[in-house]
PDB file of N, CA and C in Angstrom:
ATOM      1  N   UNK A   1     113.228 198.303  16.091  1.00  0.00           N
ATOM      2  CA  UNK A   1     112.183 198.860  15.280  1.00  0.00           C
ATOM      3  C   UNK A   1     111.136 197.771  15.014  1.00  0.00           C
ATOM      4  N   UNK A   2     109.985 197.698  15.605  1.00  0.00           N
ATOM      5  CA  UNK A   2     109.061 197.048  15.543  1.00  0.00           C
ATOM      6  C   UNK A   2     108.387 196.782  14.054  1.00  0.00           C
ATOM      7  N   UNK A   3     107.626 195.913  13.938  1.00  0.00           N
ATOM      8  CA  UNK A   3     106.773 195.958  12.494  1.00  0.00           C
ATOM      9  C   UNK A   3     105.347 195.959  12.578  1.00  0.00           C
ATOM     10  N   UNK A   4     104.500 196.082  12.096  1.00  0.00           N
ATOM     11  CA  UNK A   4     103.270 196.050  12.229  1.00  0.00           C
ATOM     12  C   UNK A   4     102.669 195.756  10.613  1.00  0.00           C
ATOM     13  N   UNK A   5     101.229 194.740  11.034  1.00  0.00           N
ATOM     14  CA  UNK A   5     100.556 194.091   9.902  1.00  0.00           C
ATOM     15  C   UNK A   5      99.327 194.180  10.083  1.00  0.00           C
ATOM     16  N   UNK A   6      99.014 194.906   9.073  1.00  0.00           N
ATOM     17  CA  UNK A   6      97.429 195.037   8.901  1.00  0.00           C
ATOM     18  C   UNK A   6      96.880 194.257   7.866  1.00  0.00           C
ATOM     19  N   UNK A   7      96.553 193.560   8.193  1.00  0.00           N
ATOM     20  CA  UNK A   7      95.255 192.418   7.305  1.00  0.00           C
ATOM     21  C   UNK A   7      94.083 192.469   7.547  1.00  0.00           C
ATOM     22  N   UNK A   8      93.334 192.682   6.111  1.00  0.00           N
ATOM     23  CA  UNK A   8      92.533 192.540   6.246  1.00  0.00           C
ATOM     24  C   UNK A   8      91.744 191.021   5.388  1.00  0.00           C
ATOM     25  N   UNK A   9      91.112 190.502   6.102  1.00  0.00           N
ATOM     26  CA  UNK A   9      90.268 189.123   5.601  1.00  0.00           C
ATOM     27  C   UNK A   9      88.780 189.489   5.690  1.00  0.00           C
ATOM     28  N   UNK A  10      89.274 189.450   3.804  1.00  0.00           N
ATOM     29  CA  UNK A  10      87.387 189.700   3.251  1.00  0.00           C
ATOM     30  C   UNK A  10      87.025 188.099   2.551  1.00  0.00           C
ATOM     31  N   UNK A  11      85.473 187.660   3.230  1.00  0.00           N
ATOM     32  CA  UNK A  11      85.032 186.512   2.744  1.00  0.00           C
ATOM     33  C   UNK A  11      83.236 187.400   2.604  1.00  0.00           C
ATOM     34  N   UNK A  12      82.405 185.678   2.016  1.00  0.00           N
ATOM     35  CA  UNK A  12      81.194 186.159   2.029  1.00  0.00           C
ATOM     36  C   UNK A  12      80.699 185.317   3.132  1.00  0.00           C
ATOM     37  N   UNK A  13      79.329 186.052   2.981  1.00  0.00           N
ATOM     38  CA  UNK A  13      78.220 185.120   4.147  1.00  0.00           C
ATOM     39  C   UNK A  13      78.646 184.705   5.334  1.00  0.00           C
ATOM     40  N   UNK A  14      79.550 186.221   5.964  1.00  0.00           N
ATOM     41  CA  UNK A  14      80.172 185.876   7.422  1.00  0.00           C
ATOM     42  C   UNK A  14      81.703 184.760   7.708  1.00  0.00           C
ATOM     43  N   UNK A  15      82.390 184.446   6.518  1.00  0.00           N
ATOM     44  CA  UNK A  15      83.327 183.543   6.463  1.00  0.00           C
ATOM     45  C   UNK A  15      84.172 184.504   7.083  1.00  0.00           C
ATOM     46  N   UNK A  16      84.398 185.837   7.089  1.00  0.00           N
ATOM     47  CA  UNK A  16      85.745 186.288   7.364  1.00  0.00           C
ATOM     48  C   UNK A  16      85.442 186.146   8.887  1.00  0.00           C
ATOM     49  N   UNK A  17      84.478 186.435   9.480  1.00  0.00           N
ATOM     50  CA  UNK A  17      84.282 186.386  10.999  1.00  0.00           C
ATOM     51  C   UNK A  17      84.236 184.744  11.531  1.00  0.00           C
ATOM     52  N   UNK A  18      83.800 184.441  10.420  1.00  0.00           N
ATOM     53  CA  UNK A  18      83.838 182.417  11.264  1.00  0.00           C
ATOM     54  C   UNK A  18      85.456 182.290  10.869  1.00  0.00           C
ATOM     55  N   UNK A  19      86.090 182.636  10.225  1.00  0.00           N
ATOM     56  CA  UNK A  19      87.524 182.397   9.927  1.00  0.00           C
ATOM     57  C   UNK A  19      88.372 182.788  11.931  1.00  0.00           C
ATOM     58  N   UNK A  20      88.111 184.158  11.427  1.00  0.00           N
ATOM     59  CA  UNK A  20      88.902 184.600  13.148  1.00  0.00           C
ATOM     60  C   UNK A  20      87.919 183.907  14.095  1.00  0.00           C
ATOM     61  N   UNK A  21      86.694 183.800  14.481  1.00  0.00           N
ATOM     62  CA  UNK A  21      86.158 182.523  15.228  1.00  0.00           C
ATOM     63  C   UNK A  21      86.875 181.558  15.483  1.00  0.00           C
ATOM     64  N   UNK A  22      87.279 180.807  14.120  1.00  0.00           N
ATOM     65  CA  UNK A  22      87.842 179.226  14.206  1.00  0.00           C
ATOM     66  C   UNK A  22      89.450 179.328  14.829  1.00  0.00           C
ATOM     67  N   UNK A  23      89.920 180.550  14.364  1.00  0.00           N
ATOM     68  CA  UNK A  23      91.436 181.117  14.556  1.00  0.00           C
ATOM     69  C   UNK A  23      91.514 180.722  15.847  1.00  0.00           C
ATOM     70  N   UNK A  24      90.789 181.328  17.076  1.00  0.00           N
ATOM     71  CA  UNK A  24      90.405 181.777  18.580  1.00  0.00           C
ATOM     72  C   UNK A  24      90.500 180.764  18.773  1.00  0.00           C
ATOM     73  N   UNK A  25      88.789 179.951  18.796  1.00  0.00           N
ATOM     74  CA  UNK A  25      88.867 178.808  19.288  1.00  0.00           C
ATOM     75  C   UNK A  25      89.392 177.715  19.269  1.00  0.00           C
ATOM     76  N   UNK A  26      90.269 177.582  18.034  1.00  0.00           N
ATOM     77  CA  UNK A  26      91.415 176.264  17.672  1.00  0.00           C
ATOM     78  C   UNK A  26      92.778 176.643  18.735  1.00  0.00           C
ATOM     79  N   UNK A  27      92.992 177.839  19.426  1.00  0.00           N
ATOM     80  CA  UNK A  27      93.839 178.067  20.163  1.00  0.00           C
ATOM     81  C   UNK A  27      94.929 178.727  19.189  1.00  0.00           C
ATOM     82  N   UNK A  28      95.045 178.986  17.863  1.00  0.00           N
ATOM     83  CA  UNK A  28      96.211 179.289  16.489  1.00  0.00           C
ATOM     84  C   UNK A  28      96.319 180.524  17.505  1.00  0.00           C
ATOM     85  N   UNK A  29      95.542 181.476  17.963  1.00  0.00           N
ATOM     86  CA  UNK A  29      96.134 183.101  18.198  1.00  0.00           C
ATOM     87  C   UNK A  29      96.406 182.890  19.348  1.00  0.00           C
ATOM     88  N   UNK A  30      96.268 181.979  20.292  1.00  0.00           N
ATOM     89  CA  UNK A  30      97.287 182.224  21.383  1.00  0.00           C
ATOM     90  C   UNK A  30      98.747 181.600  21.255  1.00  0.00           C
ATOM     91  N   UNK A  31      98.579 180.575  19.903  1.00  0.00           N
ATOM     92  CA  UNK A  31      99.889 180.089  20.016  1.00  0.00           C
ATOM     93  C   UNK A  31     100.833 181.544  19.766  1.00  0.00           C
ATOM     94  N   UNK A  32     100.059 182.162  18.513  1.00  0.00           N
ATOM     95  CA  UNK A  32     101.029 183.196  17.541  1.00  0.00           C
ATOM     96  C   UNK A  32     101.106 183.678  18.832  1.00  0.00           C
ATOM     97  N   UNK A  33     100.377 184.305  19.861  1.00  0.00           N
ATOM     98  CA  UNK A  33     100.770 185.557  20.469  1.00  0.00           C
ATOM     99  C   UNK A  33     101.729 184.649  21.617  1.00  0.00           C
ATOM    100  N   UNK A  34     102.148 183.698  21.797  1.00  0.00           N
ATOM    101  CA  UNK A  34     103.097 183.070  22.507  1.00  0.00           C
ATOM    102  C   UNK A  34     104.387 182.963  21.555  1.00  0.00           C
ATOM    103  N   UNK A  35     104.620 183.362  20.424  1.00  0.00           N
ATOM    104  CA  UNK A  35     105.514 183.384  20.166  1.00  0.00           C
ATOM    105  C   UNK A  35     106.866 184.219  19.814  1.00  0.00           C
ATOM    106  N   UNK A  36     107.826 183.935  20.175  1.00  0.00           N
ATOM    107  CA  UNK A  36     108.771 184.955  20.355  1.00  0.00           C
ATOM    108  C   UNK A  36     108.583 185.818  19.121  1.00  0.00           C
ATOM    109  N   UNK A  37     108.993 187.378  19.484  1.00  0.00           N
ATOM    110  CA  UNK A  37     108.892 188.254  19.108  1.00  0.00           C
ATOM    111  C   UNK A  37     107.204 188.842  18.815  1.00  0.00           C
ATOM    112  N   UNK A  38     106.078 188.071  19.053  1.00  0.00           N
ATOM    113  CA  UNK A  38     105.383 189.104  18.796  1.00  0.00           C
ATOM    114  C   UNK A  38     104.496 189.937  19.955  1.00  0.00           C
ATOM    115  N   UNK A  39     104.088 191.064  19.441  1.00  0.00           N
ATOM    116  CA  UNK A  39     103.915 192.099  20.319  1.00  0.00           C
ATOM    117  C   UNK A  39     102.365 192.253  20.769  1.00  0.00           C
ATOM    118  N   UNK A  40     101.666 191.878  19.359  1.00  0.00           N
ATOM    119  CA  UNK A  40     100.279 191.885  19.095  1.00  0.00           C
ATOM    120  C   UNK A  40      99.133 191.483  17.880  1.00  0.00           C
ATOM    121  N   UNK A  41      98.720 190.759  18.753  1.00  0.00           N
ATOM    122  CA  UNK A  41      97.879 190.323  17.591  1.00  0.00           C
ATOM    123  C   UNK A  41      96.011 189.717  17.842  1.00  0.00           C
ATOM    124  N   UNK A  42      95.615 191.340  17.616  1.00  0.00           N
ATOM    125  CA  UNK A  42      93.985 191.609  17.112  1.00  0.00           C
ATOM    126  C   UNK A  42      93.057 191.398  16.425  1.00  0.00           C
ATOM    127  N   UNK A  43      91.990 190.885  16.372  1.00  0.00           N
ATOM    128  CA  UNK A  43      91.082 191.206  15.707  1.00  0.00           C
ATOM    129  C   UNK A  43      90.413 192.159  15.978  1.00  0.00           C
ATOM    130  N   UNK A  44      90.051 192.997  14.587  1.00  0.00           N
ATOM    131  CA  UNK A  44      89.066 194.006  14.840  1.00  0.00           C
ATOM    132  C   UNK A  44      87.997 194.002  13.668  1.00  0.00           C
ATOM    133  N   UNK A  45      86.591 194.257  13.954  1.00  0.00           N
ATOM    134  CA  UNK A  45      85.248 194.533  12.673  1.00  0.00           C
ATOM    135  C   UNK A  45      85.158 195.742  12.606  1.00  0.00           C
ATOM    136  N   UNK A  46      85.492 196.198  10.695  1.00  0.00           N
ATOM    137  CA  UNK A  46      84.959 197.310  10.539  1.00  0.00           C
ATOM    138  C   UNK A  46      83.450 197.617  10.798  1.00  0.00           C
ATOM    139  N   UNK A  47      82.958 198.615  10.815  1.00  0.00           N
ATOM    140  CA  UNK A  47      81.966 199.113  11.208  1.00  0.00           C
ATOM    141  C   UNK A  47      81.012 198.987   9.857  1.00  0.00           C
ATOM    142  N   UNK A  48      81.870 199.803   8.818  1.00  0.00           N
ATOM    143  CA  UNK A  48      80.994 199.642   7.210  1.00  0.00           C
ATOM    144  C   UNK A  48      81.386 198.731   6.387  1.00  0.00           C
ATOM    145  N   UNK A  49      81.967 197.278   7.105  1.00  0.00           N
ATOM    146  CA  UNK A  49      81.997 196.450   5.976  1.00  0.00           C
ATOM    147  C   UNK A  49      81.935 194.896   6.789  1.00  0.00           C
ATOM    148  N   UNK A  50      80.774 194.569   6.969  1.00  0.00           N
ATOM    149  CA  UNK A  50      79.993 193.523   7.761  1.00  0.00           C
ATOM    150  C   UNK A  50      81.298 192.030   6.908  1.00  0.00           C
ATOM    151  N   UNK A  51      81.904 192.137   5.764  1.00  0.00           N
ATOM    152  CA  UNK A  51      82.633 190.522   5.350  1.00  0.00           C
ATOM    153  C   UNK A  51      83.830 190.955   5.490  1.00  0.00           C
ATOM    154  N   UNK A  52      84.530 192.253   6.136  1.00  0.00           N
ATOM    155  CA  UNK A  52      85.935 191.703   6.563  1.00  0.00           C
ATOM    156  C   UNK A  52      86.092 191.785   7.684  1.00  0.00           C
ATOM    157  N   UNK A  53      87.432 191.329   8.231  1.00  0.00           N
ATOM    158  CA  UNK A  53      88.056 191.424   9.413  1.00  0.00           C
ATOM    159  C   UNK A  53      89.364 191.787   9.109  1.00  0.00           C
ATOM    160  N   UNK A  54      89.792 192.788  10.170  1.00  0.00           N
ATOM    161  CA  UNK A  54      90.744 193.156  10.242  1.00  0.00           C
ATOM    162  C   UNK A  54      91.726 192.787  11.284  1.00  0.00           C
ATOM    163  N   UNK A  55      93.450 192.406  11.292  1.00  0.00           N
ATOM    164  CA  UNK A  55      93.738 191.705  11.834  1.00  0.00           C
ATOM    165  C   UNK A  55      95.350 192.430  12.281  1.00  0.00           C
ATOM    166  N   UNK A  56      95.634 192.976  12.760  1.00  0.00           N
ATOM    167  CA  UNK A  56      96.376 194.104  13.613  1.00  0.00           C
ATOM    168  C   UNK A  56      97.697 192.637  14.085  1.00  0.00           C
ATOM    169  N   UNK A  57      98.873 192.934  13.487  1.00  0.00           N
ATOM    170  CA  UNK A  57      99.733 191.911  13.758  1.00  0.00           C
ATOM    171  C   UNK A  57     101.110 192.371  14.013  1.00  0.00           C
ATOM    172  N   UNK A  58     101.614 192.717  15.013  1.00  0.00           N
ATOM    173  CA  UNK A  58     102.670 193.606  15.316  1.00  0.00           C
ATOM    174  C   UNK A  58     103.927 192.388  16.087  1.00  0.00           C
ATOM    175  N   UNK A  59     105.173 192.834  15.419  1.00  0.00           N
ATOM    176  CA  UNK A  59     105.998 191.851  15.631  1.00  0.00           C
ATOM    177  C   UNK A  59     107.469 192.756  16.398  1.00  0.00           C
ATOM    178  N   UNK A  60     108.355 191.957  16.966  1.00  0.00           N
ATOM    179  CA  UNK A  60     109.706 192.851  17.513  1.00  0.00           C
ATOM    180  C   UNK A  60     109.946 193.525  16.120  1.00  0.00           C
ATOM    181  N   UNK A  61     110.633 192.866  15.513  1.00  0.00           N
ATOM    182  CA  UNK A  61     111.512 192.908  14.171  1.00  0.00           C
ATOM    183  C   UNK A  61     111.206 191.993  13.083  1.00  0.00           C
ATOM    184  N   UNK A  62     112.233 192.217  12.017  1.00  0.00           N
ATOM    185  CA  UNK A  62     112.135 191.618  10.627  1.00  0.00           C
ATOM    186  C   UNK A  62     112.279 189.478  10.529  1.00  0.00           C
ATOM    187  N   UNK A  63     113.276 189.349  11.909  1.00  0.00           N
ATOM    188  CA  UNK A  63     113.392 188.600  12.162  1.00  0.00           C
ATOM    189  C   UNK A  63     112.142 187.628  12.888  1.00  0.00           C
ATOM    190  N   UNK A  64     111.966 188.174  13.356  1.00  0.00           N
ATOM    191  CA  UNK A  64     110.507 186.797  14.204  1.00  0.00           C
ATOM    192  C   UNK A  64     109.616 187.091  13.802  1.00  0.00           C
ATOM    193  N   UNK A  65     109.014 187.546  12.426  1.00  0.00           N
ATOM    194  CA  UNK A  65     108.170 187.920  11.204  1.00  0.00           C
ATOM    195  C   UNK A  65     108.212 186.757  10.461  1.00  0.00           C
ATOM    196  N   UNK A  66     109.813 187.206   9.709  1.00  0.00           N
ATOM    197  CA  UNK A  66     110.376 185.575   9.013  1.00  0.00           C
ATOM    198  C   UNK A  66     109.945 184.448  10.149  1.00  0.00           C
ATOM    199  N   UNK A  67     110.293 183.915  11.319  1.00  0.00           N
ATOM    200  CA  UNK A  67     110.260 182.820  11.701  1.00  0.00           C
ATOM    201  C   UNK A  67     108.752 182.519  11.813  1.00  0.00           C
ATOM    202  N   UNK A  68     107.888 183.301  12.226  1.00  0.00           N
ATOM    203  CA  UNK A  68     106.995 183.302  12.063  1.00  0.00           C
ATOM    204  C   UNK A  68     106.409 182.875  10.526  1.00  0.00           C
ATOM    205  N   UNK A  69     106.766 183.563   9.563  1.00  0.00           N
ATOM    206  CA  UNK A  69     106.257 182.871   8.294  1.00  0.00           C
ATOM    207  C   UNK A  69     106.653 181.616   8.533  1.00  0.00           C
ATOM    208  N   UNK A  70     107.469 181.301   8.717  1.00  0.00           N
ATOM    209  CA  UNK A  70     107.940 180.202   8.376  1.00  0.00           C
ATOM    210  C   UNK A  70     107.384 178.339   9.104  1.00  0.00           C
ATOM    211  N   UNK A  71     106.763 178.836  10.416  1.00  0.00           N
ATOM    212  CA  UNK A  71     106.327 178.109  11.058  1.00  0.00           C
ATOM    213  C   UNK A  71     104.944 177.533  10.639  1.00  0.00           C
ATOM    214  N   UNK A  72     104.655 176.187  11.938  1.00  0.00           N
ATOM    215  CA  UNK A  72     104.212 175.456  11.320  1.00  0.00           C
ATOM    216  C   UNK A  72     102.191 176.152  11.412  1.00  0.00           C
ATOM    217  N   UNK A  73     101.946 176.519  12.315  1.00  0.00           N
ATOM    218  CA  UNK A  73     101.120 177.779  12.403  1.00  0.00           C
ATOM    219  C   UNK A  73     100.435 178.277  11.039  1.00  0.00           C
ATOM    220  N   UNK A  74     101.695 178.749  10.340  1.00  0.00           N
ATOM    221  CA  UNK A  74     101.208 179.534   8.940  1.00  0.00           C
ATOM    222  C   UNK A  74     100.446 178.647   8.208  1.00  0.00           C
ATOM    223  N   UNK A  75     100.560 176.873   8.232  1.00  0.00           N
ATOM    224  CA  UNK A  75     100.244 176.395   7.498  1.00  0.00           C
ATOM    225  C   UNK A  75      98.864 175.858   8.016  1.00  0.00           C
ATOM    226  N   UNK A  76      98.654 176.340   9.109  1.00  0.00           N
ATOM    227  CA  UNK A  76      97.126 176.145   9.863  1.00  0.00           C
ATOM    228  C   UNK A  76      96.608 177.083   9.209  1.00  0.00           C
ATOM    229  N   UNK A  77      96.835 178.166   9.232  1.00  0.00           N
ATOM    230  CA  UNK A  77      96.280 179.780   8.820  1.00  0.00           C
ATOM    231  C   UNK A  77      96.139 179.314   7.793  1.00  0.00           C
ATOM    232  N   UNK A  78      96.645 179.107   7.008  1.00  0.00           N
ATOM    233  CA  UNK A  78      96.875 178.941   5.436  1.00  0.00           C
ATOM    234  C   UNK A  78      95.120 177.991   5.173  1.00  0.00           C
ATOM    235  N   UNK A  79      95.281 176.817   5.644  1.00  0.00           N
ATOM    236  CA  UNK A  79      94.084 175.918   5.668  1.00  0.00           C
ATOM    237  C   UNK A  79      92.925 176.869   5.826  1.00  0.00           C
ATOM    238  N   UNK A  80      92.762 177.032   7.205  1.00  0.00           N
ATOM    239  CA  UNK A  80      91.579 178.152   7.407  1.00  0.00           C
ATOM    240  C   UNK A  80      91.041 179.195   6.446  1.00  0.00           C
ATOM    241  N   UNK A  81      92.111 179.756   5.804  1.00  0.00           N
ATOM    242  CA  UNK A  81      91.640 180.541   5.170  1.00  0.00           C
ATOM    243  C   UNK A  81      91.076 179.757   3.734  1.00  0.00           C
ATOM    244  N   UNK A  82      91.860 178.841   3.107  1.00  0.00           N
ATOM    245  CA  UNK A  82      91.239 178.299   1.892  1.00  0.00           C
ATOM    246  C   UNK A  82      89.677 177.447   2.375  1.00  0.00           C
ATOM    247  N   UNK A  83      89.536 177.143   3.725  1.00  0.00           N
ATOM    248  CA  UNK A  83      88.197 176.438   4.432  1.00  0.00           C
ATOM    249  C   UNK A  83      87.282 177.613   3.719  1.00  0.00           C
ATOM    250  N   UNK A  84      87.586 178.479   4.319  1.00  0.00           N
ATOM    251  CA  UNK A  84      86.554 179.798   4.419  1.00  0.00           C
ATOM    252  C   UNK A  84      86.741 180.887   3.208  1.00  0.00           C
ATOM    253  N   UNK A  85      87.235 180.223   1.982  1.00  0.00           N
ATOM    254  CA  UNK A  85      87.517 181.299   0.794  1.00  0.00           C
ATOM    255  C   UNK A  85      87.814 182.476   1.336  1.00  0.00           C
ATOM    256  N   UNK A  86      89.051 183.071   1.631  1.00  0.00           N
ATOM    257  CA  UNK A  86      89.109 184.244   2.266  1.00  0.00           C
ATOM    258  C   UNK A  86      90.409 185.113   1.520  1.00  0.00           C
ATOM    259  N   UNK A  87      90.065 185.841   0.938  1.00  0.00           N
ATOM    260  CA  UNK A  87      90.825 186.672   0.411  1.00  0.00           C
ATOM    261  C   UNK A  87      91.406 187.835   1.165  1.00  0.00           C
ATOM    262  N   UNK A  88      92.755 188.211   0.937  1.00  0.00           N
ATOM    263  CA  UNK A  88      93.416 189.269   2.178  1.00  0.00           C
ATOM    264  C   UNK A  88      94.398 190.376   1.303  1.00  0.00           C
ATOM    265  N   UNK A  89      94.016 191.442   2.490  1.00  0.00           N
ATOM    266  CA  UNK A  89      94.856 192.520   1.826  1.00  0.00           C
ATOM    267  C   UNK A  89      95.856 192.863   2.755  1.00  0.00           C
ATOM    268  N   UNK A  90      97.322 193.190   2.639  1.00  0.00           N
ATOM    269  CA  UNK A  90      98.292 193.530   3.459  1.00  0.00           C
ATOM    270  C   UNK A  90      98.864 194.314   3.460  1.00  0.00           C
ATOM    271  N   UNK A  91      98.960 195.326   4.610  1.00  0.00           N
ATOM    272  CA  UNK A  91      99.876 196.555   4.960  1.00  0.00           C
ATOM    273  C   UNK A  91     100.797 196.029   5.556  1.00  0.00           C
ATOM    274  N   UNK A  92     102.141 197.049   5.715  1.00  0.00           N
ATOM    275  CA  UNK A  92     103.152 196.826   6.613  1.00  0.00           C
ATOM    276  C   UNK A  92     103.522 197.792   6.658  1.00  0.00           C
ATOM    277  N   UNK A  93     104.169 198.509   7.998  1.00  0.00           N
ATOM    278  CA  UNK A  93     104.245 199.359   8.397  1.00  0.00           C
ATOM    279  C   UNK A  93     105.560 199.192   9.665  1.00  0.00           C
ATOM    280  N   UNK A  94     106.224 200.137   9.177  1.00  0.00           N
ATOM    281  CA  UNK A  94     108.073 200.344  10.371  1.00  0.00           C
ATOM    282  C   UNK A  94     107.776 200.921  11.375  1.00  0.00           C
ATOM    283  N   UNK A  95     107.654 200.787  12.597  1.00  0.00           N
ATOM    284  CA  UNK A  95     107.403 202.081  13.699  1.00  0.00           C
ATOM    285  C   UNK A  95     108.559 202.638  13.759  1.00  0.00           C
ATOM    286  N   UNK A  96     108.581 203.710  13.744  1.00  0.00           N
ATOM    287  CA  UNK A  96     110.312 204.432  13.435  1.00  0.00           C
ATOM    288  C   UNK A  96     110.759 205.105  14.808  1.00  0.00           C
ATOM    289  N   UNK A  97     109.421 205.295  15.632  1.00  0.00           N
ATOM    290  CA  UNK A  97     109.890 206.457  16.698  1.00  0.00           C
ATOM    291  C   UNK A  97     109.896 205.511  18.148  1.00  0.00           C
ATOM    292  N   UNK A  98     110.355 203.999  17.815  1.00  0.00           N
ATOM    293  CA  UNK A  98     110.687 203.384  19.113  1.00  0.00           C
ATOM    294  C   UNK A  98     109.162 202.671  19.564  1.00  0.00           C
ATOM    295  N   UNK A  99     109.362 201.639  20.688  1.00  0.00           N
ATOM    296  CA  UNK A  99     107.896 200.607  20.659  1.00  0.00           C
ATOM    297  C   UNK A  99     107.761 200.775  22.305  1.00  0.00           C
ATOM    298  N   UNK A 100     106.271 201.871  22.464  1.00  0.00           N
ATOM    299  CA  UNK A 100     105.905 202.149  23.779  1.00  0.00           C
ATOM    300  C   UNK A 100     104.752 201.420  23.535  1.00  0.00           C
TER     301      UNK A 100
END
């Protein structure tokens, strides 16, 4: 049973988009998406709200979620986001009907 994470990162004056910018180009989202268990991980811009980003983060399980928190990664993320004052909102979500 897969997991899925919706974040969203709201900043001002374009910080949430220079945030996932800096994410990209520091190489942080190819590490995450090299790491075991995860499935996916997006950026997407809402349409009616020019200071967030939304950030689509889908993992195997409960387990390489945790390891994932736990790594050293998070504490890059972590930086970035206090760089760029970025405040976040979080969904989570069970896929129940199997991961096509």
């Amino acid at each position: 049973m897969s997991i899925t994470i919706n974040i969203y990162y709201k900043g001002e004056n374009g910080n949430a988009k220079k945030f996932a910018s800096e994410m990209v180009s520091r190489g942080i989202v190819d590490r995450v998406r090299a790491e075991v268990g995860n499935l996916k991980y997006e950026y997407f811009f809402p349409m009616n709200d020019t200071e967030t980003v939304l950030l689509i983060d889908r993992w195997k399980d409960e387990e390489a979620l945790d390891i994932h928190h736990k790594s050293e990664i998070m504490k890059e993320i972590a930086e970035l986001r206090s760089k760029y004052q970025i405040s976040m909102k979080v969904e989570k979500f069970r896929n129940l009907e199997g991961d096509k």
